[in-house]
N, C-alpha and C. Protein backbone atom coordinates (compact mmCIF):
# COMPACT_ATOMS: atom_id res chain seq x y z
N UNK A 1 125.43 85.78 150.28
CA UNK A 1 125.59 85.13 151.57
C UNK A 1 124.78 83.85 151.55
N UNK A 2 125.27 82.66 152.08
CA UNK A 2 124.53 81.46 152.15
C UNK A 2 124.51 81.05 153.62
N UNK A 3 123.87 80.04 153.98
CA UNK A 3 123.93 79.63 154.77
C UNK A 3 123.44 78.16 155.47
N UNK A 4 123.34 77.62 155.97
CA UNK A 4 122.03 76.61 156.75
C UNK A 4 120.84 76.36 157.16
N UNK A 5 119.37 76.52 156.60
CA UNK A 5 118.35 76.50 157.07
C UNK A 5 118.60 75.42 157.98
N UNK A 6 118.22 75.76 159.44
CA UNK A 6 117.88 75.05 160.46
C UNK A 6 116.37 75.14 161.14
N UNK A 7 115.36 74.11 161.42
CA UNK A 7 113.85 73.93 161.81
C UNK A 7 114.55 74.57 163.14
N UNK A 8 113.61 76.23 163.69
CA UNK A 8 113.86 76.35 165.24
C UNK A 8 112.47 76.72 166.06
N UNK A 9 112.52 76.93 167.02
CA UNK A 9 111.21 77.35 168.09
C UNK A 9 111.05 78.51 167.35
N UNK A 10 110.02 79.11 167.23
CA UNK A 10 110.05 80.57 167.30
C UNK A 10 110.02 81.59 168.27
N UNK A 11 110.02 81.02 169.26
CA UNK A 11 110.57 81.77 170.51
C UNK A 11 112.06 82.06 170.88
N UNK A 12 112.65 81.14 169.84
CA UNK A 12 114.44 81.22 170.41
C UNK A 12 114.83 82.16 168.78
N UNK A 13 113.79 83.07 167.86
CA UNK A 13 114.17 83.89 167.04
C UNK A 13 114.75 85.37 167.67
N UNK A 14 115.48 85.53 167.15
CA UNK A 14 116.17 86.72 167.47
C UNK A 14 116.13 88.19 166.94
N UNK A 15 116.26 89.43 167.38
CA UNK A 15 116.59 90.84 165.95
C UNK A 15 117.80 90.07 165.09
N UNK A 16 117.69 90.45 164.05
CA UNK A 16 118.70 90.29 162.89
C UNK A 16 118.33 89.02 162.41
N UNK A 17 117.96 87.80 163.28
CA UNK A 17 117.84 86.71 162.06
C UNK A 17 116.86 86.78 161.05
N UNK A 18 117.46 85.86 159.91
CA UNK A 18 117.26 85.89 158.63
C UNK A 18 115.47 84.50 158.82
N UNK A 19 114.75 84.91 158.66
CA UNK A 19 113.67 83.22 158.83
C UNK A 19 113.08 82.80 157.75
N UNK A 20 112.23 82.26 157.34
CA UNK A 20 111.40 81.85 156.66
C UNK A 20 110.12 80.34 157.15
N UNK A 21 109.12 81.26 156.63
CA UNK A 21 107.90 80.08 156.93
C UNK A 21 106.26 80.56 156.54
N UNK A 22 106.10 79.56 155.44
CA UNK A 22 104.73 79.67 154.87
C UNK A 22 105.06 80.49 153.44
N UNK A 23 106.51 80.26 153.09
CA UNK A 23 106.78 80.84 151.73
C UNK A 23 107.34 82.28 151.47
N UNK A 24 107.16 82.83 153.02
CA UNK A 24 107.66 84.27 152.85
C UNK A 24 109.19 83.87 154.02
N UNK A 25 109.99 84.97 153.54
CA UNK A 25 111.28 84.98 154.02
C UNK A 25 111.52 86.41 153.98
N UNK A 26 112.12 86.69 155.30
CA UNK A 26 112.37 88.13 155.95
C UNK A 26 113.50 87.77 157.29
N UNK A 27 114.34 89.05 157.59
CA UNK A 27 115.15 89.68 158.19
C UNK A 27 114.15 90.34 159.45
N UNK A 28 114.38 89.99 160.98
CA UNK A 28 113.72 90.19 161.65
C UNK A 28 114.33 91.34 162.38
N UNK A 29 113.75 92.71 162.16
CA UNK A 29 113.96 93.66 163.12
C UNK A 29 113.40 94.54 163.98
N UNK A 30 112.06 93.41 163.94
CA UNK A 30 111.50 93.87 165.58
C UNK A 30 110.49 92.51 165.87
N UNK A 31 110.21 92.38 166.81
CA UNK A 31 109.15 91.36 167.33
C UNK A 31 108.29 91.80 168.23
N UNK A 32 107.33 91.50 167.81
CA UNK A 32 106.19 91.95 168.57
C UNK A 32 105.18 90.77 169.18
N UNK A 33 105.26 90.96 170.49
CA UNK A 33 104.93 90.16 171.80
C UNK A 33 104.34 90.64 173.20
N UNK A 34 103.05 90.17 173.22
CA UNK A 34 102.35 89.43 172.63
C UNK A 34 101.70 89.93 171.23
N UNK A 35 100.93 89.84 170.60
CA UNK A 35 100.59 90.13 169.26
C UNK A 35 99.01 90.14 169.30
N UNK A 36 98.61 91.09 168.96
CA UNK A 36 97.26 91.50 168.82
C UNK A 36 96.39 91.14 170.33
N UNK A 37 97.36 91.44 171.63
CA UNK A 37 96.91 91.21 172.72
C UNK A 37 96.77 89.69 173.24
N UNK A 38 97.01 88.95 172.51
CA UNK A 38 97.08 87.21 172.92
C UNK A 38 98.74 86.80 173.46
N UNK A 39 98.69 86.45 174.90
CA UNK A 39 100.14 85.64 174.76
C UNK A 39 100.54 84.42 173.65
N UNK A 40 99.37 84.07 173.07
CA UNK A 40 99.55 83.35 172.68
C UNK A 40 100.31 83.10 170.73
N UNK A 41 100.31 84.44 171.01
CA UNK A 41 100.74 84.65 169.01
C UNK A 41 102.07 86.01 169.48
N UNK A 42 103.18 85.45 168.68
CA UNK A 42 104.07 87.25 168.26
C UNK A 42 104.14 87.42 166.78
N UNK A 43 104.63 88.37 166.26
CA UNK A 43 104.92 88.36 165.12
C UNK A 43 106.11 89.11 164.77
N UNK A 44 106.79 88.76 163.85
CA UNK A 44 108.13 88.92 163.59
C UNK A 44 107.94 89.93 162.19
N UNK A 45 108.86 91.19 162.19
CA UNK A 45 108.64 92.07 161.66
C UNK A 45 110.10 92.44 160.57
N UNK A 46 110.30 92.93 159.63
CA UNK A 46 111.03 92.97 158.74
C UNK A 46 110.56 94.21 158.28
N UNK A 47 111.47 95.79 158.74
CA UNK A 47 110.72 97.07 158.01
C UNK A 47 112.22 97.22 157.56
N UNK A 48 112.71 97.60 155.98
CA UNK A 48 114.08 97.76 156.03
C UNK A 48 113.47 98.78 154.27
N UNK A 49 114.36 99.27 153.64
CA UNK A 49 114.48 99.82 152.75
C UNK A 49 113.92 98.52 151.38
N UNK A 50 114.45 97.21 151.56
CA UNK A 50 114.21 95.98 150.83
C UNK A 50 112.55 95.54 150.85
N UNK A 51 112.18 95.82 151.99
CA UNK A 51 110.91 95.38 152.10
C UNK A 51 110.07 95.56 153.53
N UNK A 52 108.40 95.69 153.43
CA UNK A 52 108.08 95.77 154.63
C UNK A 52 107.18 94.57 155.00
N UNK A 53 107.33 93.93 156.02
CA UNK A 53 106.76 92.57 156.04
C UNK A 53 106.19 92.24 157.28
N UNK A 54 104.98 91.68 158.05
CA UNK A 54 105.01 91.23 159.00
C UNK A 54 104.58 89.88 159.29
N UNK A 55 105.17 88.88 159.77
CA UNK A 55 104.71 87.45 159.94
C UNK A 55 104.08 87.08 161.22
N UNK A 56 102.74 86.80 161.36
CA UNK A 56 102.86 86.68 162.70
C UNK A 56 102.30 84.94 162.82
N UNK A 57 102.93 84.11 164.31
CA UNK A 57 102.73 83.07 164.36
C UNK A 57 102.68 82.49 165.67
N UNK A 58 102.05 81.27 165.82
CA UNK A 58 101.79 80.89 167.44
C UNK A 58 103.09 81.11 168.17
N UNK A 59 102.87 81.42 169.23
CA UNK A 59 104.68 81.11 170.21
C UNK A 59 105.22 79.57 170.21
N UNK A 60 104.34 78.38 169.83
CA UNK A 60 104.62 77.20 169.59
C UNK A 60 105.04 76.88 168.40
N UNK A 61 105.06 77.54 167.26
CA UNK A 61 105.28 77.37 165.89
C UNK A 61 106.75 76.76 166.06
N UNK A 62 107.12 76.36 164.67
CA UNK A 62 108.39 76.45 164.52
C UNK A 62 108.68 76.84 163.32
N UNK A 63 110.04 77.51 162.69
CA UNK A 63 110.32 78.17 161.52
C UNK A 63 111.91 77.85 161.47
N UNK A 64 112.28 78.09 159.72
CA UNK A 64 113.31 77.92 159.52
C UNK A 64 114.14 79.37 159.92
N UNK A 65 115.20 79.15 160.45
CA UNK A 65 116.30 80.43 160.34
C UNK A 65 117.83 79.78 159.64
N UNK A 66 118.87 80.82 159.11
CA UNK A 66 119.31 80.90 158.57
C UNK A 66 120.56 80.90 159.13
N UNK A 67 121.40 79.86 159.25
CA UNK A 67 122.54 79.70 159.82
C UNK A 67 123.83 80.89 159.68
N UNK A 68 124.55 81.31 160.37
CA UNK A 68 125.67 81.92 160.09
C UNK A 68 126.65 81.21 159.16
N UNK A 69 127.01 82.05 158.05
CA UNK A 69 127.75 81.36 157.15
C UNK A 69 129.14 81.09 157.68
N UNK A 70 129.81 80.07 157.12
CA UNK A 70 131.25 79.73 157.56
C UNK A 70 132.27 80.64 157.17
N UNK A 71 133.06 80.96 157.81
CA UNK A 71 134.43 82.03 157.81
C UNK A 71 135.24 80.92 156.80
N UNK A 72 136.06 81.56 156.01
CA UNK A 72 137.15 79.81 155.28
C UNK A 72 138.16 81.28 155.55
């Protein structure tokens, strides 16, 4: 599967998108908000059979996500 890295908010990340930022890249299927009790941080979580991962980053950050690939 390919797709489009696009620069987004990390507040407009979603379950299922694909992200990357700071070198690690993960599949987001849970978010956690606020994060360690601060409104000010969430972190985006990736627990799947592939890998277990958690990223966490300001609510101001921004990160790449992974465009929906084109239908031909």
């Amino acid at each position: 599967m390919s797709g489009d890295w696009q620069t987004v908010d990390a507040t407009s990340i979603r379950l299922g998108d694909r992200i990357r930022a700071h070198g690690l890249e993960l599949t987001v299927t849970r978010i956690d908000s606020p994060f360690m009790g601060s409104e000010d941080f969430l972190a985006f979580v990736e627990d799947s059979d592939a890998q277990w991962l958690k990223l966490p980053v300001p609510i101001e950050a921004t990160l790449e996500r992974c465009g929906r690939p084109t239908r031909r």
